[in-house]
N, C-alpha and C. Protein backbone atom coordinates (compact mmCIF):
# COMPACT_ATOMS: atom_id res chain seq x y z
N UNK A 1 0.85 -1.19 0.00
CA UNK A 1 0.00 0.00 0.00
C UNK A 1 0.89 1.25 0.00
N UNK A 2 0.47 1.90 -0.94
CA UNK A 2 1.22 3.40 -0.70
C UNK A 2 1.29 4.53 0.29
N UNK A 3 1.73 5.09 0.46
CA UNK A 3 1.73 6.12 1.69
C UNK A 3 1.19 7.01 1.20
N UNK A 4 -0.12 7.68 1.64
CA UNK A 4 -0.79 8.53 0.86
C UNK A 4 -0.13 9.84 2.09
N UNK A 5 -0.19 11.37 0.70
CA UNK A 5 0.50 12.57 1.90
C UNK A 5 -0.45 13.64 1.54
N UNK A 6 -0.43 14.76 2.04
CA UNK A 6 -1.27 15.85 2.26
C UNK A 6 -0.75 17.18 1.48
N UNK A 7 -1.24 18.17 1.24
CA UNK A 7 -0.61 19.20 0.74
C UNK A 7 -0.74 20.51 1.89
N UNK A 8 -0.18 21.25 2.21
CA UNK A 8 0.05 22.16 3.14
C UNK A 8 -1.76 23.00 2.75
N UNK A 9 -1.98 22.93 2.09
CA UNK A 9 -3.56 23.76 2.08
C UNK A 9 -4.76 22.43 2.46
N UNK A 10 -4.26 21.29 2.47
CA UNK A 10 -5.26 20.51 2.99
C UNK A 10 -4.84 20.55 3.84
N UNK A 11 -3.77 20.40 4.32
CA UNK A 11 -3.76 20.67 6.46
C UNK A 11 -3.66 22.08 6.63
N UNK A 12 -4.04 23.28 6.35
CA UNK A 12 -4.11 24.46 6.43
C UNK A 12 -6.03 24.34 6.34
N UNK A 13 -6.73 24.11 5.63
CA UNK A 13 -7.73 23.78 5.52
C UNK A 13 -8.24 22.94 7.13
N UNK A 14 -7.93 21.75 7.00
CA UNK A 14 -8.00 20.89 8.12
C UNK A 14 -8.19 21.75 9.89
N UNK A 15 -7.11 22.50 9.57
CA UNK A 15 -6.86 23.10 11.03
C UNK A 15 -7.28 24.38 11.21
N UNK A 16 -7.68 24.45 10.02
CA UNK A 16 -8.01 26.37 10.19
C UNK A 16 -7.19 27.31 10.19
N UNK A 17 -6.05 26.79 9.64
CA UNK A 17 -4.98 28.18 9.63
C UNK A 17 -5.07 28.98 8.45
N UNK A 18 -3.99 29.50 8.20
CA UNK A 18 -3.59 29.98 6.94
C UNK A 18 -2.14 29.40 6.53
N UNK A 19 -2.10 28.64 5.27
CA UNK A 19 -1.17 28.16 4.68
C UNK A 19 0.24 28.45 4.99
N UNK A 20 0.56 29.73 5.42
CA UNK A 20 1.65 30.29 5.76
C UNK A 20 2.37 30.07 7.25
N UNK A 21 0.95 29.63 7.86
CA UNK A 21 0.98 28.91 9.42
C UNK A 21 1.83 28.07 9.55
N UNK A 22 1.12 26.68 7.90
CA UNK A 22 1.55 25.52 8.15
C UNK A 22 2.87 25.39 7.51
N UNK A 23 3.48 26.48 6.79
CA UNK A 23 4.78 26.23 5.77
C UNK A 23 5.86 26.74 7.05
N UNK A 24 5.64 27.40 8.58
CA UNK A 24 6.30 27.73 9.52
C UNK A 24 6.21 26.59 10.54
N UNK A 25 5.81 26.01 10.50
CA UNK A 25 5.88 24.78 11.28
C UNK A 25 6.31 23.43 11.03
N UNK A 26 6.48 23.53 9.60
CA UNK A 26 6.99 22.60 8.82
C UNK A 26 8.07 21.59 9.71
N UNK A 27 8.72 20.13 9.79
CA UNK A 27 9.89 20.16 10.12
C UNK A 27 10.12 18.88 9.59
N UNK A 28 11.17 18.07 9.23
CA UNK A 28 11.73 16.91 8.40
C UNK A 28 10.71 15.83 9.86
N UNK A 29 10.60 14.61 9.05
CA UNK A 29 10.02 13.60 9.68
C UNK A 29 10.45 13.20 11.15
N UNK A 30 11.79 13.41 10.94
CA UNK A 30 12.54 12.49 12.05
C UNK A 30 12.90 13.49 13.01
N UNK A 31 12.41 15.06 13.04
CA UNK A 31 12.62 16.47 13.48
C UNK A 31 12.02 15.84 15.19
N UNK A 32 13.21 16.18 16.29
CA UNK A 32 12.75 16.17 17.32
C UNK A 32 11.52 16.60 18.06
N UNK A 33 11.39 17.51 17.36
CA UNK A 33 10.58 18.96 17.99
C UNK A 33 9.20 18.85 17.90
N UNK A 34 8.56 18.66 19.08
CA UNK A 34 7.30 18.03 18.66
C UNK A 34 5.96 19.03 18.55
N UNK A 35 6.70 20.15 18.42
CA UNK A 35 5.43 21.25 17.56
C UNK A 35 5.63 21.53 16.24
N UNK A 36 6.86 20.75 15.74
CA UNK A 36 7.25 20.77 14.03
C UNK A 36 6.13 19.86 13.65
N UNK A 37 5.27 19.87 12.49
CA UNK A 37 4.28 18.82 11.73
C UNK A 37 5.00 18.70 10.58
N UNK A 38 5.34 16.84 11.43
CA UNK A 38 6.23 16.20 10.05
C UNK A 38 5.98 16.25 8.39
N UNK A 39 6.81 16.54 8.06
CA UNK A 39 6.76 16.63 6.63
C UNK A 39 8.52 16.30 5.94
N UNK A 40 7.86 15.90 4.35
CA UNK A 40 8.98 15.69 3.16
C UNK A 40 8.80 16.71 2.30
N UNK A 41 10.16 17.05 1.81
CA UNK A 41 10.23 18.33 0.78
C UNK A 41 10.39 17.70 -0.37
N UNK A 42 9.59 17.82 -1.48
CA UNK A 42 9.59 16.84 -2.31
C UNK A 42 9.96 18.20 -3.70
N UNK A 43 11.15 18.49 -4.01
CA UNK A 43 11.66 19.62 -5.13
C UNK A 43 11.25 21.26 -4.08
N UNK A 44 10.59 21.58 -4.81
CA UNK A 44 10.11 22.97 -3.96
C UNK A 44 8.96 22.80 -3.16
N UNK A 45 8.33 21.91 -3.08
CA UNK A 45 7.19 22.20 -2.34
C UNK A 45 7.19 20.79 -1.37
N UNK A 46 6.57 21.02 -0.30
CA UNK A 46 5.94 20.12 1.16
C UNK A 46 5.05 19.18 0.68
N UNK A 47 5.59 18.00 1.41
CA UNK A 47 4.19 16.97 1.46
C UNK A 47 4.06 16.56 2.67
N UNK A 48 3.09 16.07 3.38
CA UNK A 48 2.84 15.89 5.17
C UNK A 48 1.70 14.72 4.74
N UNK A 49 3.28 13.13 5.27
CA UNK A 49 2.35 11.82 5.32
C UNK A 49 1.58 12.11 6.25
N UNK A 50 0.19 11.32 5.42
CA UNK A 50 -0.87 11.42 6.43
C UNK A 50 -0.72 10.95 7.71
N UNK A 51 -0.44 9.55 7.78
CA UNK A 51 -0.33 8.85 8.94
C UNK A 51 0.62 9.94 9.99
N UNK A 52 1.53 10.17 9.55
CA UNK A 52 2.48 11.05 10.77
C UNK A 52 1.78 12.52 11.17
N UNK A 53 1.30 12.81 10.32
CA UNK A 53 0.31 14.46 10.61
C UNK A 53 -1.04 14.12 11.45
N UNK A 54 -1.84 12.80 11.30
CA UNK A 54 -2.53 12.10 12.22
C UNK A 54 -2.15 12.05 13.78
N UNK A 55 -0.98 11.38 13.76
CA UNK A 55 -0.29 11.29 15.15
C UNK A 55 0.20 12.47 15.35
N UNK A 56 0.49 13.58 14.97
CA UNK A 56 1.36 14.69 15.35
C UNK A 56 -0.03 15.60 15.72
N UNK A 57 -1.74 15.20 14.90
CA UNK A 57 -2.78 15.79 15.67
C UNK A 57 -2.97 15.02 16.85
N UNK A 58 -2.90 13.98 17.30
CA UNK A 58 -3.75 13.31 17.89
C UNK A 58 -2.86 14.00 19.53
N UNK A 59 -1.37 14.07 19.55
CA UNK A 59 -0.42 14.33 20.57
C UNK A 59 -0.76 15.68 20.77
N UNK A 60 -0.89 16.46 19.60
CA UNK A 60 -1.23 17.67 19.81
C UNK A 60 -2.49 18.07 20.44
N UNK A 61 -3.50 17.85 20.10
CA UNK A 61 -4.63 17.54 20.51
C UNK A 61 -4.84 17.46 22.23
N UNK A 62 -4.06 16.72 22.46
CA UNK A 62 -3.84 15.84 24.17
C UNK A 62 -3.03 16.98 24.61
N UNK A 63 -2.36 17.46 24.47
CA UNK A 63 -1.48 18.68 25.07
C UNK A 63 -2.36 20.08 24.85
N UNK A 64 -3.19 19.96 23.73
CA UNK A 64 -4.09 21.50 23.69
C UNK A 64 -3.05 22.43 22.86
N UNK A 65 -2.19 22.27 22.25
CA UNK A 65 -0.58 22.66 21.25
C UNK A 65 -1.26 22.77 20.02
N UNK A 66 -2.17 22.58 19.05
CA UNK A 66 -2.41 22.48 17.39
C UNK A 66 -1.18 23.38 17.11
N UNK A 67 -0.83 24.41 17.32
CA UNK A 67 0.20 25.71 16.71
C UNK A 67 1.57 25.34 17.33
N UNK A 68 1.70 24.77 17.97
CA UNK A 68 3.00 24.47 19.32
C UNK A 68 3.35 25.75 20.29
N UNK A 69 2.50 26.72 19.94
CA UNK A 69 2.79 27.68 21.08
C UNK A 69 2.56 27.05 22.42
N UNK A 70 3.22 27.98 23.36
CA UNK A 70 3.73 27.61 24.84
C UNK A 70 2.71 28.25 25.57
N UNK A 71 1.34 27.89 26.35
CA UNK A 71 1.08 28.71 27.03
C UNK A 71 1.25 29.58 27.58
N UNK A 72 0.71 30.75 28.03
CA UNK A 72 1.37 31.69 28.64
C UNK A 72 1.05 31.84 30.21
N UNK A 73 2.24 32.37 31.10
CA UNK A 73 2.10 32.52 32.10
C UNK A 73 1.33 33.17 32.78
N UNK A 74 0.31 32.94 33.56
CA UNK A 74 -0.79 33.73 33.98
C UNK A 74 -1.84 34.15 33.62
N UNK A 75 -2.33 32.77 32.41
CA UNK A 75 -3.47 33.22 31.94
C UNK A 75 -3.31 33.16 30.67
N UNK A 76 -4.16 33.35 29.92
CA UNK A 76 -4.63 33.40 28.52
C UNK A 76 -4.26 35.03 28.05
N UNK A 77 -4.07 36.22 28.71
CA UNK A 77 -3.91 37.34 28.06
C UNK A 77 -1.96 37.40 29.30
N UNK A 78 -1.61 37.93 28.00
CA UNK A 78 0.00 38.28 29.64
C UNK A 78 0.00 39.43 29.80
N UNK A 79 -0.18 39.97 31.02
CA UNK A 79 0.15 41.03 31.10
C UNK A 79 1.08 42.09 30.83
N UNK A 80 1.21 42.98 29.89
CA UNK A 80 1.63 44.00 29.41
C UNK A 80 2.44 45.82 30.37
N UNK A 81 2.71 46.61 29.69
CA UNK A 81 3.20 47.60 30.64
C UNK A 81 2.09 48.42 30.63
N UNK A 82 1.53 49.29 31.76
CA UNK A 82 0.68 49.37 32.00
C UNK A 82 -0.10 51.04 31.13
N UNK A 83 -1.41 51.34 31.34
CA UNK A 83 -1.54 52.40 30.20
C UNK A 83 -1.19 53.36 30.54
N UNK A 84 -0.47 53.64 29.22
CA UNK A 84 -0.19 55.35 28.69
C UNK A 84 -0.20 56.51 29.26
N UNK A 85 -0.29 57.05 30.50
CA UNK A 85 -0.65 58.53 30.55
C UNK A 85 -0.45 59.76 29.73
């Protein structure tokens, strides 16, 4: 059976980003980093096996990560310097 793969606008599609999301998150298969969504560079352009973009949602998913951002400390907004006078 063949390894069927994805194109960065079907997992841009998929997740709700914008294409440009998913071409920054990009990272080689065997990429440690587990907010990289595995992918092969196939000439100029990305392909993301399904099966590994599956598991890289499913981990993601369980951590609450889709983007790999880091929660932030103290909440959902961080506090900033305070207003303007």
């Amino acid at each position: 059976m063949e390894e069927e793969f994805l194109t960065t606008e079907e997992v841009a599609r998929r997740l709700r980003v914008h294409q440009t999301t998913i071409l920054r998150r990009l990272g080689a298969v065997d990429d440690p980093d587990p907010s990289r969504i595995p992918a092969v560079r196939v000439g100029r352009v990305w392909r993301i096996p399904r099966k590994e973009f599956e598991e890289w949602l499913a981990r993601s998913s369980q951590t609450g990560r889709l983007t790999g951002e880091a929660p932030r400390a103290g909440g959902a907004l961080a506090e900033g310097p305070g207003p303007l006078s």
